[in-house]
Protein backbone atom coordinates (compact mmCIF):
# COMPACT_ATOMS: atom_id res chain seq x y z
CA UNK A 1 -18.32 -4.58 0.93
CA UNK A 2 -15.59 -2.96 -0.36
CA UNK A 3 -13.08 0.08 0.11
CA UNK A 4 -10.80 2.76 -1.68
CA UNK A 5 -7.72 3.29 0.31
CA UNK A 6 -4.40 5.01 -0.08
CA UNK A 7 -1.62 3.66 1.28
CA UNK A 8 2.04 4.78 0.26
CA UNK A 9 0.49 7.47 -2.75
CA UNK A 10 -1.19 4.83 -4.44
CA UNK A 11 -5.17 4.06 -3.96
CA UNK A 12 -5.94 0.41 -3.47
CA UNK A 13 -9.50 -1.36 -3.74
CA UNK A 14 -9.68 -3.76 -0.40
CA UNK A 15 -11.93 -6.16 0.59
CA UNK A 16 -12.36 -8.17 3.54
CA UNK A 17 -9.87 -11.32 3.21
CA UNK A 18 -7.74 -9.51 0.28
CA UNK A 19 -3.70 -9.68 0.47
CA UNK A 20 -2.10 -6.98 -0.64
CA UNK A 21 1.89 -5.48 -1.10
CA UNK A 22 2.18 -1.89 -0.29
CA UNK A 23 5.37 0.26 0.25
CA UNK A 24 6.82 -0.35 3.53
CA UNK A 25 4.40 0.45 6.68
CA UNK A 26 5.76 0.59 10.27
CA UNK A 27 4.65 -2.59 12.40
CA UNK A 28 6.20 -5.83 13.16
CA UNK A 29 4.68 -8.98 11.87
CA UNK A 30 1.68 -10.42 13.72
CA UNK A 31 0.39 -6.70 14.99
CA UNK A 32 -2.12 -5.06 13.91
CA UNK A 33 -2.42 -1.42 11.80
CA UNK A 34 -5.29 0.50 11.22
CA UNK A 35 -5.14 2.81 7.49
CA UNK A 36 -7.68 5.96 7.79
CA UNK A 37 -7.25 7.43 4.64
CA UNK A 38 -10.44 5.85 3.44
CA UNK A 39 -11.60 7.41 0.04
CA UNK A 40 -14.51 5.32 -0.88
CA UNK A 41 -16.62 2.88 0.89
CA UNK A 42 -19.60 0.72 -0.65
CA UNK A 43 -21.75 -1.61 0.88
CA UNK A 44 -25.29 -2.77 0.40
CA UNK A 45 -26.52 0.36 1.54
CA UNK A 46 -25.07 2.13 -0.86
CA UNK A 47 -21.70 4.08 -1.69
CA UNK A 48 -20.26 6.79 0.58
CA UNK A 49 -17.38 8.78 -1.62
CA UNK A 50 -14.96 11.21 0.71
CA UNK A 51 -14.41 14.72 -0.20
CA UNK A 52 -11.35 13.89 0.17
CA UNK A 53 -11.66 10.99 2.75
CA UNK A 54 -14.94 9.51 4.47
CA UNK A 55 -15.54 10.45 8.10
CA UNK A 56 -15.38 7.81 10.33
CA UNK A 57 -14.22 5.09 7.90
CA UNK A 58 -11.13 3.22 8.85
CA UNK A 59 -9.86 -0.66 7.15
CA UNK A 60 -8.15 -2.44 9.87
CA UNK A 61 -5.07 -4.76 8.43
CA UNK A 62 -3.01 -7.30 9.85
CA UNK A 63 1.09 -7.16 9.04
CA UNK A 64 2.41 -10.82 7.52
CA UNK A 65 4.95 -9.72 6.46
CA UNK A 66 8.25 -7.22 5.86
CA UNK A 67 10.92 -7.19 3.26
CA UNK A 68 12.47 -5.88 0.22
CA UNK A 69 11.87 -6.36 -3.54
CA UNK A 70 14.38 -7.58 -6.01
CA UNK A 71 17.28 -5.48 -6.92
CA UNK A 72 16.45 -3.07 -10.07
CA UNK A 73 19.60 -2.37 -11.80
CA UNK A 74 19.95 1.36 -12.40
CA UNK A 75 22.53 2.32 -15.59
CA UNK A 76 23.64 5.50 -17.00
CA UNK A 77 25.79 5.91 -19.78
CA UNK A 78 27.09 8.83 -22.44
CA UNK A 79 28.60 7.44 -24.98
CA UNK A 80 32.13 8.62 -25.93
CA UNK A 81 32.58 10.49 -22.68
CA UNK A 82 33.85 7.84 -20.76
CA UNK A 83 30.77 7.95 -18.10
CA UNK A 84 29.12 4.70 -16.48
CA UNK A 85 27.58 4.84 -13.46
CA UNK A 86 25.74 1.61 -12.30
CA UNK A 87 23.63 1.51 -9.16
CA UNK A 88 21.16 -0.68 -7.62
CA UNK A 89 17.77 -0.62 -5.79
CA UNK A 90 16.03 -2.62 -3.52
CA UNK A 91 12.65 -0.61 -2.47
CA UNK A 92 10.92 -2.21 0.67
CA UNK A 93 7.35 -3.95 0.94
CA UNK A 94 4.98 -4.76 3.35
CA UNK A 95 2.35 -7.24 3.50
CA UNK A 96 -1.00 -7.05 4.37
CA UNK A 97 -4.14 -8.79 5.45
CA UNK A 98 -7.33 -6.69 5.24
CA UNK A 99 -9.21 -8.14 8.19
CA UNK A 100 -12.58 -5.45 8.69
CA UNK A 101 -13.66 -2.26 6.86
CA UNK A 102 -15.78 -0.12 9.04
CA UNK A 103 -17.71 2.23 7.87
């Protein structure tokens, strides 16, 4: 059994056991969260495909985990003008557990 979900604007294909890194979701580590934007679900029954989302689908995840990437370095520059601006980034993670897809 497996699942289409999006989490933080990007769509994911889960299954039960899978870790995953998604942008930062709210929870502390240890709790549980529950993602409903389910797009696709197949099992041996067959596959279910939302228009946009599947009613009554849901993939319940547990949180290991908060924290922030490494730091991407962000440069501009014109040349001859005298302009430099350097600036960092550090964009925030979570990870996840997928523990049960229910369909």
């Amino acid at each position: 059994m497996y699942a289409v979900v999006e989490v933080g604007g990007r769509q994911l294909k889960v299954q039960e056991g899978d870790k995953i890194r998604v942008q930062k979701v709210d929870g502390e580590p240890g709790s549980k969260v529950t993602l409903d934007h389910v797009l696709l679900v197949s099992d041996e029954s067959g596959t279910r495909v939302g228009a946009p989302t599947v009613d009554g689908a849901s993939v319940e995840v547990s949180v290991l985990d908060q924290g922030r990437d490494k730091k991407v370095i962000v440069f501009k520059m014109k040349r001859r003008k005298g302009y430099r601006r350097k600036n960092g980034h550090r964009q925030p993670y979570t990870d996840l557990m997928v523990d049960k897809i229910s369909a």
